[in-house]
PDB file of N, CA and C in Angstrom:
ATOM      1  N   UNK A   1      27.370  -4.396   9.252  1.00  0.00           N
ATOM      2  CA  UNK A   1      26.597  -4.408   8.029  1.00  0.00           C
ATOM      3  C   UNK A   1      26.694  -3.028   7.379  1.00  0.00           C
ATOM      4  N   UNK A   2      26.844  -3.266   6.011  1.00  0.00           N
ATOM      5  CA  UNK A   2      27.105  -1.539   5.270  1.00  0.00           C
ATOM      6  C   UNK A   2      26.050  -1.213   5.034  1.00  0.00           C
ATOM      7  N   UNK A   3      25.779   0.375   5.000  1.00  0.00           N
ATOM      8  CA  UNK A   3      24.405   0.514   4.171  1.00  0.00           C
ATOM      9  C   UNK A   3      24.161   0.365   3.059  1.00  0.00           C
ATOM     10  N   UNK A   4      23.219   0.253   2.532  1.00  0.00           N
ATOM     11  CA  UNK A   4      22.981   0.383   0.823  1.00  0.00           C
ATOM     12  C   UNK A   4      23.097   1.565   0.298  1.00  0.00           C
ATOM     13  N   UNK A   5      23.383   1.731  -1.031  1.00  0.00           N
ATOM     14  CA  UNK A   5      23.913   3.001  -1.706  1.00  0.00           C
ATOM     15  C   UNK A   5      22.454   3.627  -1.708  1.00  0.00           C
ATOM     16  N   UNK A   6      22.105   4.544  -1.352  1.00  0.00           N
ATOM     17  CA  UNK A   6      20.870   5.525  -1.503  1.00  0.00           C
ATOM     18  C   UNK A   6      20.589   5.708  -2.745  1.00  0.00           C
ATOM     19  N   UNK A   7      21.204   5.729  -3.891  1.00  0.00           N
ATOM     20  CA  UNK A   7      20.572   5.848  -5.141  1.00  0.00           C
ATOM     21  C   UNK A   7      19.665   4.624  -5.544  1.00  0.00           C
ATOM     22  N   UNK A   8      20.577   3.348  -4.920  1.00  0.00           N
ATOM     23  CA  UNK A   8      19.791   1.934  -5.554  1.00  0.00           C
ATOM     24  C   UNK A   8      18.575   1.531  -4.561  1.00  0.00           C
ATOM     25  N   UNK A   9      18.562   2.306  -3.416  1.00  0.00           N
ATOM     26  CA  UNK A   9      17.494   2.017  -2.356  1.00  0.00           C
ATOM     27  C   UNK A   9      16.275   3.120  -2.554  1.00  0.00           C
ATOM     28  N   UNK A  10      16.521   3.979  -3.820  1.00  0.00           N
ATOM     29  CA  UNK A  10      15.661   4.896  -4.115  1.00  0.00           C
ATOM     30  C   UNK A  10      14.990   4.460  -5.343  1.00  0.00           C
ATOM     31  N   UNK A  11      16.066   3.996  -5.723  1.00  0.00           N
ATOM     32  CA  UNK A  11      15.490   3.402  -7.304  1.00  0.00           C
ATOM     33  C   UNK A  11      14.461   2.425  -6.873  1.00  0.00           C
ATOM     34  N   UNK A  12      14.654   1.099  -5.867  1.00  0.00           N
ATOM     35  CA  UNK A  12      13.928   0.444  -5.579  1.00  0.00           C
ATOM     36  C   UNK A  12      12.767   0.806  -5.035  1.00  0.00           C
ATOM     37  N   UNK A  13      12.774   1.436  -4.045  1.00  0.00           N
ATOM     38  CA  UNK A  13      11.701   2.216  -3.617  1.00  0.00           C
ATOM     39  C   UNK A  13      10.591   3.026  -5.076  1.00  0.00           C
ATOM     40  N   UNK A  14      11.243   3.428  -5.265  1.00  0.00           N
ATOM     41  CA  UNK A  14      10.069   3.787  -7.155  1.00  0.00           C
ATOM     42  C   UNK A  14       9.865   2.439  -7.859  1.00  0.00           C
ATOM     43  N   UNK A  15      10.504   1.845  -7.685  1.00  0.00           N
ATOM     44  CA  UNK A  15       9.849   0.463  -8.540  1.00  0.00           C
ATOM     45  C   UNK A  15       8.933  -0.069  -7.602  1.00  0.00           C
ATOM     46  N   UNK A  16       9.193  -0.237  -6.550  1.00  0.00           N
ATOM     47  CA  UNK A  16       7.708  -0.739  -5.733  1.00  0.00           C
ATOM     48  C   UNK A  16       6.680   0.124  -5.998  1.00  0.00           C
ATOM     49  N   UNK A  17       6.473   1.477  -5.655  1.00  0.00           N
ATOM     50  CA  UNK A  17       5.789   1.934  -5.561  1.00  0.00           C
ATOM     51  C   UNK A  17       4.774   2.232  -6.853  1.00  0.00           C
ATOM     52  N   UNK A  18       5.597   2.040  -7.852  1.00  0.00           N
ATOM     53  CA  UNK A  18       4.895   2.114  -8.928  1.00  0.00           C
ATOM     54  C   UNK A  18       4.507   0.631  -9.149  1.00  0.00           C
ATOM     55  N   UNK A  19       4.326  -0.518  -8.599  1.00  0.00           N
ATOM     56  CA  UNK A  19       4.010  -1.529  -8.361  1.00  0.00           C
ATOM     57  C   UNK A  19       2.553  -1.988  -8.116  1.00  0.00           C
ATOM     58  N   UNK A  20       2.933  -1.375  -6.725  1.00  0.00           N
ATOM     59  CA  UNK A  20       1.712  -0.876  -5.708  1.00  0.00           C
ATOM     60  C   UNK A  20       0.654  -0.292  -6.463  1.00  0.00           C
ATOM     61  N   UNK A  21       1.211   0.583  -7.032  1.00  0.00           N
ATOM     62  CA  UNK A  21       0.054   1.952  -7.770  1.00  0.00           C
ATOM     63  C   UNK A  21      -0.747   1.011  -9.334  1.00  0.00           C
ATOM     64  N   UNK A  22       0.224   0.381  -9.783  1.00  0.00           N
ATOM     65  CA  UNK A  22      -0.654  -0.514 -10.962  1.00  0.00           C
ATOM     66  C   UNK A  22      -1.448  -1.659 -10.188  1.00  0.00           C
ATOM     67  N   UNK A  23      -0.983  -1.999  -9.303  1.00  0.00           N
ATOM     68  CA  UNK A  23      -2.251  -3.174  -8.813  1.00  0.00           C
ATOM     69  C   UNK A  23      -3.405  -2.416  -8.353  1.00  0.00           C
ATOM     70  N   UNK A  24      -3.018  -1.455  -7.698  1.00  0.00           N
ATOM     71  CA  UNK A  24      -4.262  -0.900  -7.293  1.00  0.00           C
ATOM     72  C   UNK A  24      -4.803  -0.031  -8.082  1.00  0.00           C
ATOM     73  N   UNK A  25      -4.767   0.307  -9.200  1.00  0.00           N
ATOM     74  CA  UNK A  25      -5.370   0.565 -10.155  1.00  0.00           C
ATOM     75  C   UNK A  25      -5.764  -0.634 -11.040  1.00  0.00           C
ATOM     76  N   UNK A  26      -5.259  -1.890 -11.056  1.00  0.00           N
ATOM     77  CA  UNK A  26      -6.048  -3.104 -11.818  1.00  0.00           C
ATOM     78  C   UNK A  26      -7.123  -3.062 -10.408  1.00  0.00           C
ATOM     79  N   UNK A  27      -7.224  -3.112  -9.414  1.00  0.00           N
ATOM     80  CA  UNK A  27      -8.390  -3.507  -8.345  1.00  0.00           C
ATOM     81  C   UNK A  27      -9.319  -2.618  -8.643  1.00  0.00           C
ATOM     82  N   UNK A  28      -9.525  -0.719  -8.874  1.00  0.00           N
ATOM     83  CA  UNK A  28      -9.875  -0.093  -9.296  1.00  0.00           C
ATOM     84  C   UNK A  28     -10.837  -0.163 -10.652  1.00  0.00           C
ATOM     85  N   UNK A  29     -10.132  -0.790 -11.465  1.00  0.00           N
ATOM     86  CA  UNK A  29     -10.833  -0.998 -12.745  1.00  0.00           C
ATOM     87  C   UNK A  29     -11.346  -2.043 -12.356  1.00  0.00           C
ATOM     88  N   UNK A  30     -11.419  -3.166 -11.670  1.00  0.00           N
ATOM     89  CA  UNK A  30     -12.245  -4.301 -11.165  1.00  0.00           C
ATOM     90  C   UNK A  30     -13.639  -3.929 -10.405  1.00  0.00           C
ATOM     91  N   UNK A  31     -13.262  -2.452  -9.315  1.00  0.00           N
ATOM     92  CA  UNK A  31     -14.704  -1.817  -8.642  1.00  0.00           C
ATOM     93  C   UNK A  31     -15.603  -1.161  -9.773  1.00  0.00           C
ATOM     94  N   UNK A  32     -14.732  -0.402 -10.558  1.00  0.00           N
ATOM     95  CA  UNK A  32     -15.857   0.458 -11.443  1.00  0.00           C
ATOM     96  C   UNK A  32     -16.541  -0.358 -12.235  1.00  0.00           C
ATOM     97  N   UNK A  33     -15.996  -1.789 -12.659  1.00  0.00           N
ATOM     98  CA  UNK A  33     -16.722  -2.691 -13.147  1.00  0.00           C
ATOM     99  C   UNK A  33     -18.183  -3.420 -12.175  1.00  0.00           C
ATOM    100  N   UNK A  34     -17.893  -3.828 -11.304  1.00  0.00           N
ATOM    101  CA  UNK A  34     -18.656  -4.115 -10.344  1.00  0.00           C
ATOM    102  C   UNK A  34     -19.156  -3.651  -9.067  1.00  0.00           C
ATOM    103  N   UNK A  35     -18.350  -2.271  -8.757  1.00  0.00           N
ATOM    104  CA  UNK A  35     -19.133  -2.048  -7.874  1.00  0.00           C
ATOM    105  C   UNK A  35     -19.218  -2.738  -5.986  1.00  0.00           C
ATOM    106  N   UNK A  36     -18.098  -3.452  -6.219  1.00  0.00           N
ATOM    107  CA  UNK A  36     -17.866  -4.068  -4.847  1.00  0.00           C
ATOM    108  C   UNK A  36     -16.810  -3.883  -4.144  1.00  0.00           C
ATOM    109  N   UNK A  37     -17.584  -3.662  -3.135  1.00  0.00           N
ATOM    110  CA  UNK A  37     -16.490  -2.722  -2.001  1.00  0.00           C
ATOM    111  C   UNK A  37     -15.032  -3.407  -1.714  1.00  0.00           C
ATOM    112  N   UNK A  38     -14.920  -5.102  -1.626  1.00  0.00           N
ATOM    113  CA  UNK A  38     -13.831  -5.765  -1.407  1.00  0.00           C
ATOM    114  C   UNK A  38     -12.781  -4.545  -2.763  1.00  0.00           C
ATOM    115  N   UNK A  39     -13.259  -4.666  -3.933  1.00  0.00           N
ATOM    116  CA  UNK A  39     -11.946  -3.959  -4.737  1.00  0.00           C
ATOM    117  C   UNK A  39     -11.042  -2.935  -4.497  1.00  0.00           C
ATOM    118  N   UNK A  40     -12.627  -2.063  -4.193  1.00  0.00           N
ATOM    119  CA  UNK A  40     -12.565  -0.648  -3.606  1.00  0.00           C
ATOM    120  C   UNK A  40     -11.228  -0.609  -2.214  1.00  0.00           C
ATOM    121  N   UNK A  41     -11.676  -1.653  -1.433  1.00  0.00           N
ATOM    122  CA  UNK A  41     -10.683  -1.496  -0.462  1.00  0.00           C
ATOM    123  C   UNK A  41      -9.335  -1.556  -0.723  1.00  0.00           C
ATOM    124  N   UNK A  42      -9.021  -2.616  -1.397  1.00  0.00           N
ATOM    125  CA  UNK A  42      -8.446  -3.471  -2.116  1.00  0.00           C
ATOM    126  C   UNK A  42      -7.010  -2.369  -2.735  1.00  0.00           C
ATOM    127  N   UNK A  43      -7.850  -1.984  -3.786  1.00  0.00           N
ATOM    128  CA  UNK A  43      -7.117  -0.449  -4.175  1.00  0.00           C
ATOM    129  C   UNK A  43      -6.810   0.589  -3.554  1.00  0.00           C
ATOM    130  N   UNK A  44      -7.381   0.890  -2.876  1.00  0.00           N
ATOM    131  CA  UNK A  44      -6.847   1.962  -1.288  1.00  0.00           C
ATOM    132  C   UNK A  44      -6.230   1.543  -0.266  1.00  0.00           C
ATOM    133  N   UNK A  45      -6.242   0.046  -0.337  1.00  0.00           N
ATOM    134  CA  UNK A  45      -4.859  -0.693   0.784  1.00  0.00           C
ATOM    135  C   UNK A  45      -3.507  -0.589   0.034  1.00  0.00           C
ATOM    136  N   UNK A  46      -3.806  -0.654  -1.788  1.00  0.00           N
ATOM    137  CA  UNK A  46      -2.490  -0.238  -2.130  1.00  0.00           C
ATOM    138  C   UNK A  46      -2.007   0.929  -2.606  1.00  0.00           C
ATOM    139  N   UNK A  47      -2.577   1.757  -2.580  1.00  0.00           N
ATOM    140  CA  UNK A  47      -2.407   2.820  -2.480  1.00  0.00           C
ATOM    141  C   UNK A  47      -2.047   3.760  -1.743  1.00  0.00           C
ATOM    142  N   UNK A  48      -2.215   3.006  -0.108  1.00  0.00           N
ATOM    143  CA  UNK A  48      -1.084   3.377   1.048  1.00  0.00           C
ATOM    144  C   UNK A  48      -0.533   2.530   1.415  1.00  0.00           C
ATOM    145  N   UNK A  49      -0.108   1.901   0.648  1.00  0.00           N
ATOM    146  CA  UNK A  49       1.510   0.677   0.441  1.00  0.00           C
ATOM    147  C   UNK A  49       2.138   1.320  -0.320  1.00  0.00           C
ATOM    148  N   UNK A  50       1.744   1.800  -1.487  1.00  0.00           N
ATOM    149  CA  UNK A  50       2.512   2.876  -2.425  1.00  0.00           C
ATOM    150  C   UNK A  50       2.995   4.172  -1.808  1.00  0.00           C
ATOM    151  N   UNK A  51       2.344   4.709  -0.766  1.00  0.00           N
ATOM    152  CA  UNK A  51       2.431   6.016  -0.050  1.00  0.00           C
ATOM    153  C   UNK A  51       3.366   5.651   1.243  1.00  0.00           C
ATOM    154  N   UNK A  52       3.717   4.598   1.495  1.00  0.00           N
ATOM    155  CA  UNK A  52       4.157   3.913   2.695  1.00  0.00           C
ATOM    156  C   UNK A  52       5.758   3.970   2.095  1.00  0.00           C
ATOM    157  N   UNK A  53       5.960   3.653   0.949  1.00  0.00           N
ATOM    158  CA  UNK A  53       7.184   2.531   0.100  1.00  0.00           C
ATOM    159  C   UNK A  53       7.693   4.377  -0.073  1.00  0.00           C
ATOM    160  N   UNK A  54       7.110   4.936  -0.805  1.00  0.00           N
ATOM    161  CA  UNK A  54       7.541   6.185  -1.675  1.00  0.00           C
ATOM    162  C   UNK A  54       7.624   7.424  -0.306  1.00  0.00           C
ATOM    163  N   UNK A  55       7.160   7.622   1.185  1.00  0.00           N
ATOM    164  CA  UNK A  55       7.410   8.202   2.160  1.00  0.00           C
ATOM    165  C   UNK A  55       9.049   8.712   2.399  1.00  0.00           C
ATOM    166  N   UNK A  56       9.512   7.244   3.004  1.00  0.00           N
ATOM    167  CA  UNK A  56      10.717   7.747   3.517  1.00  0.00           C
ATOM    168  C   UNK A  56      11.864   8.294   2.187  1.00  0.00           C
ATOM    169  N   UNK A  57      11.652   8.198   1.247  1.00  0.00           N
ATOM    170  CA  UNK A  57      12.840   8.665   0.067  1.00  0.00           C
ATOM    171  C   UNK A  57      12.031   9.700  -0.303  1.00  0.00           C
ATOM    172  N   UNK A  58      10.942  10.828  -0.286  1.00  0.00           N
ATOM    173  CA  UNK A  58      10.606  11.831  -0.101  1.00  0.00           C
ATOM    174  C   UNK A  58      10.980  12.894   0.805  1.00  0.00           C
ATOM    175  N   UNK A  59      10.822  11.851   1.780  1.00  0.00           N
ATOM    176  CA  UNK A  59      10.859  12.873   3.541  1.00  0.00           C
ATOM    177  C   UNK A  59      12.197  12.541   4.023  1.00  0.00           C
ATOM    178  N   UNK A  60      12.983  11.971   3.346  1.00  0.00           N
ATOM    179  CA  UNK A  60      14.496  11.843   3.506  1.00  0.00           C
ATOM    180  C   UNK A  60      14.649  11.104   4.548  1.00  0.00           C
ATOM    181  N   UNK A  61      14.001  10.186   4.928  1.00  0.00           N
ATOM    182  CA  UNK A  61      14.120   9.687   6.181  1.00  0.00           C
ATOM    183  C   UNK A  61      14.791   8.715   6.442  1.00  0.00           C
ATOM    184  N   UNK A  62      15.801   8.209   7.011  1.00  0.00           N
ATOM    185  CA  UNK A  62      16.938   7.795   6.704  1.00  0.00           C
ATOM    186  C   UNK A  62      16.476   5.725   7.178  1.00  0.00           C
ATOM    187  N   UNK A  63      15.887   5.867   7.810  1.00  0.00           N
ATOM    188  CA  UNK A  63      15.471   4.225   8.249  1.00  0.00           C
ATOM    189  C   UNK A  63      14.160   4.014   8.767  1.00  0.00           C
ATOM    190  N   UNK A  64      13.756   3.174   7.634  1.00  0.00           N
ATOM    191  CA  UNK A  64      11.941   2.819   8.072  1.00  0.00           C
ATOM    192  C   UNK A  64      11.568   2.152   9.059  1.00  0.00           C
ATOM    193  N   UNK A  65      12.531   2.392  10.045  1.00  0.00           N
ATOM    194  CA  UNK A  65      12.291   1.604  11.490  1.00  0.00           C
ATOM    195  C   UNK A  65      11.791   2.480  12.042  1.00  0.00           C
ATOM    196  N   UNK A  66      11.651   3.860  12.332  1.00  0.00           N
ATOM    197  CA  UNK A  66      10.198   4.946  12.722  1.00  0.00           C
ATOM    198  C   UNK A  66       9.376   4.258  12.704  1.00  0.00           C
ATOM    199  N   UNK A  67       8.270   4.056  14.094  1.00  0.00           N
ATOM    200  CA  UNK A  67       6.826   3.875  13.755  1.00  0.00           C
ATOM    201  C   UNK A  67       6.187   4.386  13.258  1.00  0.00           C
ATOM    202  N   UNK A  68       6.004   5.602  13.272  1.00  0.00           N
ATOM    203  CA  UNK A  68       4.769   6.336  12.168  1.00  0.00           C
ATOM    204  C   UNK A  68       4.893   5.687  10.565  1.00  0.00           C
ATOM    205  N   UNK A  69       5.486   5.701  10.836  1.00  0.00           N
ATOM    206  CA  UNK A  69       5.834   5.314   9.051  1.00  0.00           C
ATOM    207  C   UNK A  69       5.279   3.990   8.810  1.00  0.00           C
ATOM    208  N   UNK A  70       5.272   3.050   9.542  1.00  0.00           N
ATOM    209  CA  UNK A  70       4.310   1.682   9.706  1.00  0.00           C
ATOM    210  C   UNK A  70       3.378   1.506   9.972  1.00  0.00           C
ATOM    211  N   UNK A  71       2.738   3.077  10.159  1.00  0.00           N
ATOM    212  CA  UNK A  71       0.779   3.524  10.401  1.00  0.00           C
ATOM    213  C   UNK A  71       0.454   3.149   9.208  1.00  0.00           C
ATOM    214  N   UNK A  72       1.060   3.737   8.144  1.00  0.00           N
ATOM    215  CA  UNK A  72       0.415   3.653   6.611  1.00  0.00           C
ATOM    216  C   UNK A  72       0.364   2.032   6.073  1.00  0.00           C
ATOM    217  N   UNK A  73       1.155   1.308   6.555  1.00  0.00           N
ATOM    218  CA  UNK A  73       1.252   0.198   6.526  1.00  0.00           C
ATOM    219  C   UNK A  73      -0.095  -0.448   7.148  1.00  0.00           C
ATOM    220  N   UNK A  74       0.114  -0.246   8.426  1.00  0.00           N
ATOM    221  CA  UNK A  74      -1.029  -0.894   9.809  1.00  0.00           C
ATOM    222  C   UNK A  74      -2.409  -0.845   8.408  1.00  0.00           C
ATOM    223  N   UNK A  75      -2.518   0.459   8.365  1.00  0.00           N
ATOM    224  CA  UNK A  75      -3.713   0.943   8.146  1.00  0.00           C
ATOM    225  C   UNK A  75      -3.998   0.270   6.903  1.00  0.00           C
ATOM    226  N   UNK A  76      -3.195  -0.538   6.109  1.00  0.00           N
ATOM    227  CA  UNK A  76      -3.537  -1.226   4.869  1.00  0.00           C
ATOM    228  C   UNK A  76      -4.203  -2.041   4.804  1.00  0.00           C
ATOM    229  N   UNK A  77      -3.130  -2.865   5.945  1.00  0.00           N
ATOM    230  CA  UNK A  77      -3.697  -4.647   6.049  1.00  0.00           C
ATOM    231  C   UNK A  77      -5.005  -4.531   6.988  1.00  0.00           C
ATOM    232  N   UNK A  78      -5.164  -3.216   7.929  1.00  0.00           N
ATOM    233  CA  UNK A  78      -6.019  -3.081   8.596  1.00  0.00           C
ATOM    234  C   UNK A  78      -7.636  -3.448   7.421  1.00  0.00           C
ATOM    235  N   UNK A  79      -7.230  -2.254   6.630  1.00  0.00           N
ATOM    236  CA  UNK A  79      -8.394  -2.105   5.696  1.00  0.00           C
ATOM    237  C   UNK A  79      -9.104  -3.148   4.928  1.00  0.00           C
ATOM    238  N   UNK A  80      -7.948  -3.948   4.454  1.00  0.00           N
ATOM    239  CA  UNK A  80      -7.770  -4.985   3.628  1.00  0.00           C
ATOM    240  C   UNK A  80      -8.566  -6.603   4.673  1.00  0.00           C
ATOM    241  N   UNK A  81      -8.079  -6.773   6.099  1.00  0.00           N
ATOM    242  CA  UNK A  81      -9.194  -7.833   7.012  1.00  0.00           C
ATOM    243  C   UNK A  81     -10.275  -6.834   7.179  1.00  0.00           C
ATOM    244  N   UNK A  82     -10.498  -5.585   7.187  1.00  0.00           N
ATOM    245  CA  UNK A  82     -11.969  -5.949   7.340  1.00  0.00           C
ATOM    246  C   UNK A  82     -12.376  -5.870   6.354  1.00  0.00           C
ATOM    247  N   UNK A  83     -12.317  -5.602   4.875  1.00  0.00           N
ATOM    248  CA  UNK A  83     -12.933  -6.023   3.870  1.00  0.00           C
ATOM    249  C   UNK A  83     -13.481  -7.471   3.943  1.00  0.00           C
ATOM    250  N   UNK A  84     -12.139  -8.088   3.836  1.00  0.00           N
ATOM    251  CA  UNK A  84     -12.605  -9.380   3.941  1.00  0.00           C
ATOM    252  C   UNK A  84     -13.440  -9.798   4.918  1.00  0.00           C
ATOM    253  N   UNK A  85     -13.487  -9.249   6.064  1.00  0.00           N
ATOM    254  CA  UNK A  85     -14.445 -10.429   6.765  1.00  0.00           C
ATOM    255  C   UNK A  85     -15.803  -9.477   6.849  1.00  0.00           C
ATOM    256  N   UNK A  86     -16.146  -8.200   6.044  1.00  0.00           N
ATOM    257  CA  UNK A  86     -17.301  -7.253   5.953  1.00  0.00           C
ATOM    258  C   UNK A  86     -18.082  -8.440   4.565  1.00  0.00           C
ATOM    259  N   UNK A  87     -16.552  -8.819   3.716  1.00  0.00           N
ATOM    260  CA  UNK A  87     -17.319  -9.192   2.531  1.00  0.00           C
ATOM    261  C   UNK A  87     -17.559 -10.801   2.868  1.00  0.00           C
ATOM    262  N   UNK A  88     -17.339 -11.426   3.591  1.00  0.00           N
ATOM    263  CA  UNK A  88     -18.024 -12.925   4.466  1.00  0.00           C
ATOM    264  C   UNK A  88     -18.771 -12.930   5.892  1.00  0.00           C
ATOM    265  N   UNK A  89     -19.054 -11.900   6.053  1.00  0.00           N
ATOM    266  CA  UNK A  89     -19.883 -12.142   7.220  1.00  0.00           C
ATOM    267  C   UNK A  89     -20.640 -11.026   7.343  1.00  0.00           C
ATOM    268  N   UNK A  90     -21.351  -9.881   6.697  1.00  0.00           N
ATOM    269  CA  UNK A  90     -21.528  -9.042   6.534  1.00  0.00           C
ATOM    270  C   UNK A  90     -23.117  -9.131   6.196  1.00  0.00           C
ATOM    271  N   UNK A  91     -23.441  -9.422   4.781  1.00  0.00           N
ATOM    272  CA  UNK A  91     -24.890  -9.459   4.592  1.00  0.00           C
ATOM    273  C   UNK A  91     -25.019 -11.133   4.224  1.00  0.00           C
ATOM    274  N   UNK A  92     -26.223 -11.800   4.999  1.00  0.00           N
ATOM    275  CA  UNK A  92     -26.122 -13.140   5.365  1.00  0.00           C
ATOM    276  C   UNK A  92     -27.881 -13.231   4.520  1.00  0.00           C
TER     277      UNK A  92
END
């Protein structure tokens, strides 16, 4: 298997990330509206999906198969179930 050309795997990498960064800024403008923590999370799970995507073409790192680099990840979806189950089982 060849690698991909690093310019087009960089380019992609900025288009996600700037992806990432507008949803979680629409979730953002959804908390300051209301005030509920699900958004809040919501937007800071993508916001280290954006920091996750935009990492290795910063830090030159040649293959996102490193674990550390899938902390920022972990720590998203982490954030993102317990929202959800803080915001259904939480105050009864």
């Amino acid at each position: 298997m060849t690698q991909p050309d690093p310019i087009l795997a960089a380019y992609a990498a900025g288009a996600l990330t700037l992806g990432f960064l507008a949803v979680g800024l629409f979730f953002l403008k959804f908390w300051r509206r209301t005030r509920d923590g699900l958004f809040l999370a919501f937007a800071t799970a993508f916001a280290l999906l954006a920091v996750n995507q935009a990492a290795p073409v910063l830090l030159d790192i040649p293959s996102e198969n490193q674990g550390y680099i899938y902390l920022l990840r972990l720590a998203a979806f982490m954030l993102i179930i317990a929202a959800v189950v803080r915001k259904n089982f939480g105050r009864r």
